[in-house]
PDB file of N, CA and C in Angstrom:
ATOM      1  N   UNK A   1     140.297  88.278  67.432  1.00  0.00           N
ATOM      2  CA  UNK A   1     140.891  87.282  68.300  1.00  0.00           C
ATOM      3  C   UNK A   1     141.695  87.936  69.414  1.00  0.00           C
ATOM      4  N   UNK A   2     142.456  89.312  68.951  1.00  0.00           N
ATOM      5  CA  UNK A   2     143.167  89.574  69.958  1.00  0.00           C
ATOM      6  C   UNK A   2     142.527  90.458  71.168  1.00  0.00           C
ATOM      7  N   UNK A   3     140.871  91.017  70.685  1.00  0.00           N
ATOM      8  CA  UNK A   3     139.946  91.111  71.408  1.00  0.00           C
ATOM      9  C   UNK A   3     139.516  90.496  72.789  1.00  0.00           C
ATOM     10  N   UNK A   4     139.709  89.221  71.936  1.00  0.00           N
ATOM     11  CA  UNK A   4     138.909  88.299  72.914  1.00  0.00           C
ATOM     12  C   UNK A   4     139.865  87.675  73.990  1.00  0.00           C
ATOM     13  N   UNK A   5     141.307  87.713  73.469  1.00  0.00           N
ATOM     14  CA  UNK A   5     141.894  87.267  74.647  1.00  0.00           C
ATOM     15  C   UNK A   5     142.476  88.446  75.923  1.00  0.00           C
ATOM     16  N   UNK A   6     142.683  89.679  74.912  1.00  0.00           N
ATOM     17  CA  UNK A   6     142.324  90.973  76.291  1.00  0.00           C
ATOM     18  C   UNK A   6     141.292  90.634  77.290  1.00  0.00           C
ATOM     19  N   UNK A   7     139.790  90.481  76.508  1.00  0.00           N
ATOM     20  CA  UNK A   7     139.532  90.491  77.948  1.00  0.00           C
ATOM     21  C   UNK A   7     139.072  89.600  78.610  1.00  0.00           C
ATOM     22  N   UNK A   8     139.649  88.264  78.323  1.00  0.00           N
ATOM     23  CA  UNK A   8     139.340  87.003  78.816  1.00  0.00           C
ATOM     24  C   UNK A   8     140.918  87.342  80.106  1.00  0.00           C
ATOM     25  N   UNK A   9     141.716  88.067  79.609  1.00  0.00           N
ATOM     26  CA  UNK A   9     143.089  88.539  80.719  1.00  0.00           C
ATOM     27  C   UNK A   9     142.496  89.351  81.553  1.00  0.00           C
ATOM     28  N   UNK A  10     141.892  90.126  80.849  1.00  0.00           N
ATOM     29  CA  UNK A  10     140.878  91.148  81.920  1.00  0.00           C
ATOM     30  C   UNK A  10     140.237  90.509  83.151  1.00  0.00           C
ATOM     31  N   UNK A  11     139.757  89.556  82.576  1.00  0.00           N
ATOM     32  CA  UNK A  11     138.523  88.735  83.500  1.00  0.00           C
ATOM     33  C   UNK A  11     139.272  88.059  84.856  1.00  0.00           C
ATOM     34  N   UNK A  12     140.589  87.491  84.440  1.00  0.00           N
ATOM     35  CA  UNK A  12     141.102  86.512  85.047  1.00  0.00           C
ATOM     36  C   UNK A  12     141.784  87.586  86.131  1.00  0.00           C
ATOM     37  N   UNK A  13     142.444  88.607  85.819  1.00  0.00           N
ATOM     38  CA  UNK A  13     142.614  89.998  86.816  1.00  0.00           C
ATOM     39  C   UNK A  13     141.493  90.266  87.933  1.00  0.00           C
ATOM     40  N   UNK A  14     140.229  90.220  86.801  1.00  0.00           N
ATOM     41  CA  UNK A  14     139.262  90.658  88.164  1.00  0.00           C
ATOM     42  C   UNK A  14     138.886  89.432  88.735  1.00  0.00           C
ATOM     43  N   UNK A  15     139.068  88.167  88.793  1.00  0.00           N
ATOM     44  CA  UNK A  15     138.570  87.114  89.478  1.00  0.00           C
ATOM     45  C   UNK A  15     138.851  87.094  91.062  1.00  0.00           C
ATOM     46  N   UNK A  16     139.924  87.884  91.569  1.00  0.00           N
ATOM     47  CA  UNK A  16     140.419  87.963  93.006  1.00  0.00           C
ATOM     48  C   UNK A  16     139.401  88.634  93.618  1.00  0.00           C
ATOM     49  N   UNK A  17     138.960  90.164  92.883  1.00  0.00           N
ATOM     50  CA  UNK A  17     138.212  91.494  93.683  1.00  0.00           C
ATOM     51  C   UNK A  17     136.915  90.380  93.716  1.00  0.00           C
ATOM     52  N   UNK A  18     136.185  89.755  92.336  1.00  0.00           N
ATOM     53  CA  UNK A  18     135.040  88.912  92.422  1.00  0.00           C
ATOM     54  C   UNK A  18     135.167  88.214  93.686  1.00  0.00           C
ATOM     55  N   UNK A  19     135.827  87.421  93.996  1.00  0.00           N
ATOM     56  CA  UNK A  19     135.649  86.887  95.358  1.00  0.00           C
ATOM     57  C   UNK A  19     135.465  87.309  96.243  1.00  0.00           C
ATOM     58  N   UNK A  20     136.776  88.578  96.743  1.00  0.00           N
ATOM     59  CA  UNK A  20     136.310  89.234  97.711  1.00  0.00           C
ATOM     60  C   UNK A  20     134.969  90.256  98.108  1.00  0.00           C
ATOM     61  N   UNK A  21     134.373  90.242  97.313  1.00  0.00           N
ATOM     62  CA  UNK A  21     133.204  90.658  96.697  1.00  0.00           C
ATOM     63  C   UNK A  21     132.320  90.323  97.328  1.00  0.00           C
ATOM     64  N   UNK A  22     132.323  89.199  96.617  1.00  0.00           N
ATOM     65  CA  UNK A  22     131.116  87.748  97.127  1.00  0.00           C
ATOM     66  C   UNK A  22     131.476  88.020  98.426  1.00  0.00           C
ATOM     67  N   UNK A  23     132.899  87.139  99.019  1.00  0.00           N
ATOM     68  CA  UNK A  23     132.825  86.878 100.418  1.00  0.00           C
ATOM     69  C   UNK A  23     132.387  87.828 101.225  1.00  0.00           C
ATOM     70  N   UNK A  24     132.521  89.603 100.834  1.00  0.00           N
ATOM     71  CA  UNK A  24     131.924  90.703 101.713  1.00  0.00           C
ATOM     72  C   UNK A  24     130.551  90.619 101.965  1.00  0.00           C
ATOM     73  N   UNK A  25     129.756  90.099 100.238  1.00  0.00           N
ATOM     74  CA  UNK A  25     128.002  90.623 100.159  1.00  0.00           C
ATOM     75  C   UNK A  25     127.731  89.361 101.841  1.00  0.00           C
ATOM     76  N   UNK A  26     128.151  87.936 101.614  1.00  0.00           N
ATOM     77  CA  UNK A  26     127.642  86.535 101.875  1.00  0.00           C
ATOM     78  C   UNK A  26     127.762  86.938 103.671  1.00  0.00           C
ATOM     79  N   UNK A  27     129.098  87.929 103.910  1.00  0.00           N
ATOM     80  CA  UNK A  27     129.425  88.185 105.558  1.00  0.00           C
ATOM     81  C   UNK A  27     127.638  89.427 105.858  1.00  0.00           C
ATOM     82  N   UNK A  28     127.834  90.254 104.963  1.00  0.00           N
ATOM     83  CA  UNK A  28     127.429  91.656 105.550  1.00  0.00           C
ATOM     84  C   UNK A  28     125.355  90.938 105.251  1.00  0.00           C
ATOM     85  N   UNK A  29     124.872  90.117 104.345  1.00  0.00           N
ATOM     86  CA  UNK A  29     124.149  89.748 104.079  1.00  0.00           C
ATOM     87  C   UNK A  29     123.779  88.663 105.536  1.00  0.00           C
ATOM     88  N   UNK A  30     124.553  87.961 106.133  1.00  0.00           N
ATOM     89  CA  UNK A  30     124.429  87.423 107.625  1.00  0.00           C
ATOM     90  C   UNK A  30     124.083  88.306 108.114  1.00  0.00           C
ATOM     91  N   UNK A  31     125.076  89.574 108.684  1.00  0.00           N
ATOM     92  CA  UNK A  31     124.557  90.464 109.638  1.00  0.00           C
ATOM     93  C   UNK A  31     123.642  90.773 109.716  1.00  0.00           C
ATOM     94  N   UNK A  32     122.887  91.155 108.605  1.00  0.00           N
ATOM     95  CA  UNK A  32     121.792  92.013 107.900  1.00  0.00           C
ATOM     96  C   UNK A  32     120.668  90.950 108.996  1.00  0.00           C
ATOM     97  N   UNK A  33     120.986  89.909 108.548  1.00  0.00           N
ATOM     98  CA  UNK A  33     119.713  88.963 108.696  1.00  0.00           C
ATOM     99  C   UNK A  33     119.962  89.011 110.255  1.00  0.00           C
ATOM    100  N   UNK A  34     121.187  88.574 111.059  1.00  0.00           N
ATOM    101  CA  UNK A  34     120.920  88.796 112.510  1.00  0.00           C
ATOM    102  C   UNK A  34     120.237  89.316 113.144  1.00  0.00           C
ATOM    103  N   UNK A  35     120.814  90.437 112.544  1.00  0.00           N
ATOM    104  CA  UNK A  35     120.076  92.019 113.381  1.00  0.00           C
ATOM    105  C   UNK A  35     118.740  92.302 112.837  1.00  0.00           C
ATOM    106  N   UNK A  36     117.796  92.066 112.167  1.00  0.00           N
ATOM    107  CA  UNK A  36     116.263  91.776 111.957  1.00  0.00           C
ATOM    108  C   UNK A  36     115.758  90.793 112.909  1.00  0.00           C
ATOM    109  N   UNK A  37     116.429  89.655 113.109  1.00  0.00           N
ATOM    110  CA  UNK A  37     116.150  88.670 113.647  1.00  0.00           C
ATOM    111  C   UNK A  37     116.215  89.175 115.192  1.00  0.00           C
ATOM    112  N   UNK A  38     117.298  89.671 115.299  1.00  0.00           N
ATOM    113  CA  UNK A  38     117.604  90.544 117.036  1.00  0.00           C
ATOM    114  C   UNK A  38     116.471  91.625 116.970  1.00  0.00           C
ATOM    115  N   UNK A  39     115.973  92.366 116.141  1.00  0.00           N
ATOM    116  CA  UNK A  39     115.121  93.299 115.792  1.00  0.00           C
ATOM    117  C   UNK A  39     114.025  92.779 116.629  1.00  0.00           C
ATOM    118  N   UNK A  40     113.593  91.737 115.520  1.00  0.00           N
ATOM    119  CA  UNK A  40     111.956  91.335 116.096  1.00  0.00           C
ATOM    120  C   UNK A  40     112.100  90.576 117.506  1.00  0.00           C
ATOM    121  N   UNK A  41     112.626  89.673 118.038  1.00  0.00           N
ATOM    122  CA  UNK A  41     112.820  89.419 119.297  1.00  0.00           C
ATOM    123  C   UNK A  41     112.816  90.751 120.132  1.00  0.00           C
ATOM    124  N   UNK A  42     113.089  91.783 119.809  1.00  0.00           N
ATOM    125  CA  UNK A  42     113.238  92.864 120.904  1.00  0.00           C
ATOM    126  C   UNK A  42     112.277  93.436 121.094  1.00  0.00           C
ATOM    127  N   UNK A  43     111.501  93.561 119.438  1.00  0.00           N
ATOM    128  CA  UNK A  43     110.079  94.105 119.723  1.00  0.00           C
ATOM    129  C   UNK A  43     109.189  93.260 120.147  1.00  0.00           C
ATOM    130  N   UNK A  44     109.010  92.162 119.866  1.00  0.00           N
ATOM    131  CA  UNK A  44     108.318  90.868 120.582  1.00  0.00           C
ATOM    132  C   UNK A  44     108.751  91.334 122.411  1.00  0.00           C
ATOM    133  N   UNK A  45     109.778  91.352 122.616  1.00  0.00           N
ATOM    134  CA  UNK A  45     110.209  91.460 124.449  1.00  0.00           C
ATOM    135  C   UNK A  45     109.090  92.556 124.927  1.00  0.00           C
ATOM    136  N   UNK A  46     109.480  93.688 124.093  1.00  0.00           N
ATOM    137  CA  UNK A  46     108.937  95.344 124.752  1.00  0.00           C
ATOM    138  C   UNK A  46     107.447  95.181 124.677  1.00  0.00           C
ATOM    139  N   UNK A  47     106.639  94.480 123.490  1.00  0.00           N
ATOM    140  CA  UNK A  47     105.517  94.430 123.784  1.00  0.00           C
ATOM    141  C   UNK A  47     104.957  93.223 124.643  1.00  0.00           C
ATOM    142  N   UNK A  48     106.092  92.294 125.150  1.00  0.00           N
ATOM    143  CA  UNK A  48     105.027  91.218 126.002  1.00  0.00           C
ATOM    144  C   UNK A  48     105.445  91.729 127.506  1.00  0.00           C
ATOM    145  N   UNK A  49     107.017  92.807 127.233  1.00  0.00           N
ATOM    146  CA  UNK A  49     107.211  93.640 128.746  1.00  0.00           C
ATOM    147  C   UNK A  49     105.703  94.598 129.012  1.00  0.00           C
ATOM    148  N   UNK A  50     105.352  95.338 127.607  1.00  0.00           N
ATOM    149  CA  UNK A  50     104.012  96.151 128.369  1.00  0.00           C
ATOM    150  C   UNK A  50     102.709  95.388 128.518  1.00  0.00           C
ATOM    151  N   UNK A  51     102.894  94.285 127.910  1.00  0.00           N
ATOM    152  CA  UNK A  51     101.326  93.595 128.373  1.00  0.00           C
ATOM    153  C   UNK A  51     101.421  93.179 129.882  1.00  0.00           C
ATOM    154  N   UNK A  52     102.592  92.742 130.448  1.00  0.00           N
ATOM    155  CA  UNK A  52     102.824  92.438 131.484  1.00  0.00           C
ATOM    156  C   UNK A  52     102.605  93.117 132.457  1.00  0.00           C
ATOM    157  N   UNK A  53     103.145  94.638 132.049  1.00  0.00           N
ATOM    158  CA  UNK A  53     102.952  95.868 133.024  1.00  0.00           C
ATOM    159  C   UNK A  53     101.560  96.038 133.435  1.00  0.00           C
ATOM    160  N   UNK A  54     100.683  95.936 132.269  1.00  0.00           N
ATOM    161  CA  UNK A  54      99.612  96.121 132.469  1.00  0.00           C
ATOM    162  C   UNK A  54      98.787  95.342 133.072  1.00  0.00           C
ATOM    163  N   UNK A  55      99.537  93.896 133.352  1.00  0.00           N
ATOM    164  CA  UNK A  55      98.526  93.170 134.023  1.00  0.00           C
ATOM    165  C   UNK A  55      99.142  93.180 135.568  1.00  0.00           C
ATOM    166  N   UNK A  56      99.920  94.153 135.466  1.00  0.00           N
ATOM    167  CA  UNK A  56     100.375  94.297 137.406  1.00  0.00           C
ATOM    168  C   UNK A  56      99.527  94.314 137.695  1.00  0.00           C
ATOM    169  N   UNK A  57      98.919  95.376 137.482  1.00  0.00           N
ATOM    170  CA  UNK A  57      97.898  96.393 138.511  1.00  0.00           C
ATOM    171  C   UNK A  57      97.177  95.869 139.419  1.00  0.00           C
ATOM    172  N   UNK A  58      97.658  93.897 139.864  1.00  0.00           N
ATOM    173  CA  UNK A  58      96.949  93.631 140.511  1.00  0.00           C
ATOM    174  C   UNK A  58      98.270  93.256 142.025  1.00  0.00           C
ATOM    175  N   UNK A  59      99.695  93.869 141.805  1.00  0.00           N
ATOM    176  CA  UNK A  59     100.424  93.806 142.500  1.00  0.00           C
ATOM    177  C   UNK A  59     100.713  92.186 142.657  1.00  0.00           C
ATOM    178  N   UNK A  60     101.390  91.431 141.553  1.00  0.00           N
ATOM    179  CA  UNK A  60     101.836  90.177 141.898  1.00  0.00           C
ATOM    180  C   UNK A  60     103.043  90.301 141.725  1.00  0.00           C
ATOM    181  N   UNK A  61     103.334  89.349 142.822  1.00  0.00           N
ATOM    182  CA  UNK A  61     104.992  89.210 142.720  1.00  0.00           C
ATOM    183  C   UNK A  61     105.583  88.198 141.572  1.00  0.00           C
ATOM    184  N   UNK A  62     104.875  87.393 141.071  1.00  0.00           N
ATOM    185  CA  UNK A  62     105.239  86.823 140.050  1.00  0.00           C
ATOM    186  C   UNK A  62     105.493  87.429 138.694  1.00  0.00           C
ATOM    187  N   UNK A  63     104.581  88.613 138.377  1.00  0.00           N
ATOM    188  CA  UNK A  63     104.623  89.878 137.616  1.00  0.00           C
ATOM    189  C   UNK A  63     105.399  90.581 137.356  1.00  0.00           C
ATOM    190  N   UNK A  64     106.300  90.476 138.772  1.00  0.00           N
ATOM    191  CA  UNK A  64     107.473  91.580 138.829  1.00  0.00           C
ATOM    192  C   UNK A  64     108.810  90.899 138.589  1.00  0.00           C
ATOM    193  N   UNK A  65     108.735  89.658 138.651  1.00  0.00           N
ATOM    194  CA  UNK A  65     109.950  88.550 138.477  1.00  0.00           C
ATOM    195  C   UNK A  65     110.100  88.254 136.669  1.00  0.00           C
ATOM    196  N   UNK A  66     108.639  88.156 136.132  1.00  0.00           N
ATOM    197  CA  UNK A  66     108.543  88.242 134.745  1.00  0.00           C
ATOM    198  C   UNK A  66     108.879  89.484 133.773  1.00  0.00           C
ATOM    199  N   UNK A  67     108.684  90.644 134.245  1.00  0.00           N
ATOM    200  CA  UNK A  67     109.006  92.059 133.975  1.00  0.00           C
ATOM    201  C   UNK A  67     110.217  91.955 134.016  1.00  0.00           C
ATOM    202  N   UNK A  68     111.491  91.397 135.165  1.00  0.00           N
ATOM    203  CA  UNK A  68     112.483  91.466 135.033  1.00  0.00           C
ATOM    204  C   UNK A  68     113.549  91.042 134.526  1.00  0.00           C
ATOM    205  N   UNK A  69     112.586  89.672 134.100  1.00  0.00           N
ATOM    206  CA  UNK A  69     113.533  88.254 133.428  1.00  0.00           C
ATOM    207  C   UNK A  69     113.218  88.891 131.513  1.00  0.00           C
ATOM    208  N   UNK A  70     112.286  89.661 131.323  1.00  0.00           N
ATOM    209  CA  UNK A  70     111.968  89.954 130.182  1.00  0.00           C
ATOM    210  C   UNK A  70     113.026  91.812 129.800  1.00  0.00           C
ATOM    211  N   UNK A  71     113.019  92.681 130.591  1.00  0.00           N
ATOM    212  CA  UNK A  71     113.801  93.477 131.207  1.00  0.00           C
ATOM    213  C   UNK A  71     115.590  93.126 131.283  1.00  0.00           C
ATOM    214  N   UNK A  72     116.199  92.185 131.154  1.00  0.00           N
ATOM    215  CA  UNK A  72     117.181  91.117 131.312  1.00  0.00           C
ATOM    216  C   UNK A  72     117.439  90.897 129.806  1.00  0.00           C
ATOM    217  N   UNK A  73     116.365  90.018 129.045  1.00  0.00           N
ATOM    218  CA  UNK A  73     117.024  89.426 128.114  1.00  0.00           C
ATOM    219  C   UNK A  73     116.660  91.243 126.739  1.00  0.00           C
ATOM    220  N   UNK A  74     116.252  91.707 127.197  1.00  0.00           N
ATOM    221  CA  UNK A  74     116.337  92.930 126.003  1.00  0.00           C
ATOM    222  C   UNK A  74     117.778  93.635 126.604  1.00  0.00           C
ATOM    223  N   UNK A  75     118.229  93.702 127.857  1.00  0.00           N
ATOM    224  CA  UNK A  75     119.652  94.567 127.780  1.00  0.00           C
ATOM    225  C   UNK A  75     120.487  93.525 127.495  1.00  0.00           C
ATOM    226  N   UNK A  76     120.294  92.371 127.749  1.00  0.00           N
ATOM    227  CA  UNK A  76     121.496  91.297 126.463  1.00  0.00           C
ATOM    228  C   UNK A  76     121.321  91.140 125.023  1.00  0.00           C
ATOM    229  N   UNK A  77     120.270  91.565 124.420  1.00  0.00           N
ATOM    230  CA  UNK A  77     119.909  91.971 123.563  1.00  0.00           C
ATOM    231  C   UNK A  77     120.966  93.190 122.815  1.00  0.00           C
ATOM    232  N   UNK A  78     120.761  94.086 123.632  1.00  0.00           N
ATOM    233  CA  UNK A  78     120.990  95.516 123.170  1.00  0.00           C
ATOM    234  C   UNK A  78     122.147  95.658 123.275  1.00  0.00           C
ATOM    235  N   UNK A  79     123.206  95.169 124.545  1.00  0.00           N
ATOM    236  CA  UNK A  79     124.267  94.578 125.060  1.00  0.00           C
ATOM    237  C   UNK A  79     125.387  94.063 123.122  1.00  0.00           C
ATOM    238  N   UNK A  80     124.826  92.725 123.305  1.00  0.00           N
ATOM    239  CA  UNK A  80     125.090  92.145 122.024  1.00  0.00           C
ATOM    240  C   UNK A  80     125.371  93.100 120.390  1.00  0.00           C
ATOM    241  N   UNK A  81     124.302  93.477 120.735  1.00  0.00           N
ATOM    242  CA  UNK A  81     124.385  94.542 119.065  1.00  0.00           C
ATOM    243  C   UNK A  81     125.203  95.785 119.423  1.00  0.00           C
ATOM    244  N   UNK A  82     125.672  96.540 120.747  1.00  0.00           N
ATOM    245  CA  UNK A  82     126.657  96.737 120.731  1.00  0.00           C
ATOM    246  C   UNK A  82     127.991  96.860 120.795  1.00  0.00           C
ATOM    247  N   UNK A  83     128.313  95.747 120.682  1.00  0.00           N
ATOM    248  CA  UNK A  83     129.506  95.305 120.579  1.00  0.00           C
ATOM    249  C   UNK A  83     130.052  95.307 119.512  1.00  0.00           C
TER     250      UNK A  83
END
């Protein structure tokens, strides 16, 4: 009996670190997922920036406005995650 209430005292000690615990995995487990999510958007950008490049070669100016607006949202991109 006097077993069991040690470490039922035990338990109730660690119930604070348990939380903060949790609340660290539940924060750092967001990030995690952001930045995959920022991940693939960036690689999605760089490869529809080189399909784009590649369809210059016919010198459009509309081409070069899309290159840049795509060019744009990857340095707010990159911008963002370092902060």
């Amino acid at each position: 009996m006097n077993n069991t209430v040690d470490i039922w005292q035990w338990l109730v000690q660690q119930a604070p670190v348990v939380v903060v615990m949790g609340v660290a995995i539940y924060y750092l487990a967001k990030k995690l997922t952001k930045a995959e999510d920022d991940k693939d958007t960036l690689a999605k950008d760089v490869i529809r920036l080189t399909a784009i490049w590649e369809e210059r070669l016919n010198d459009s100016k509309e081409a070069d406005k899309e290159i840049l607006n795509v060019l744009l949202q990857i340095k707010e991109i990159v911008q963002k995650n370092n902060r």
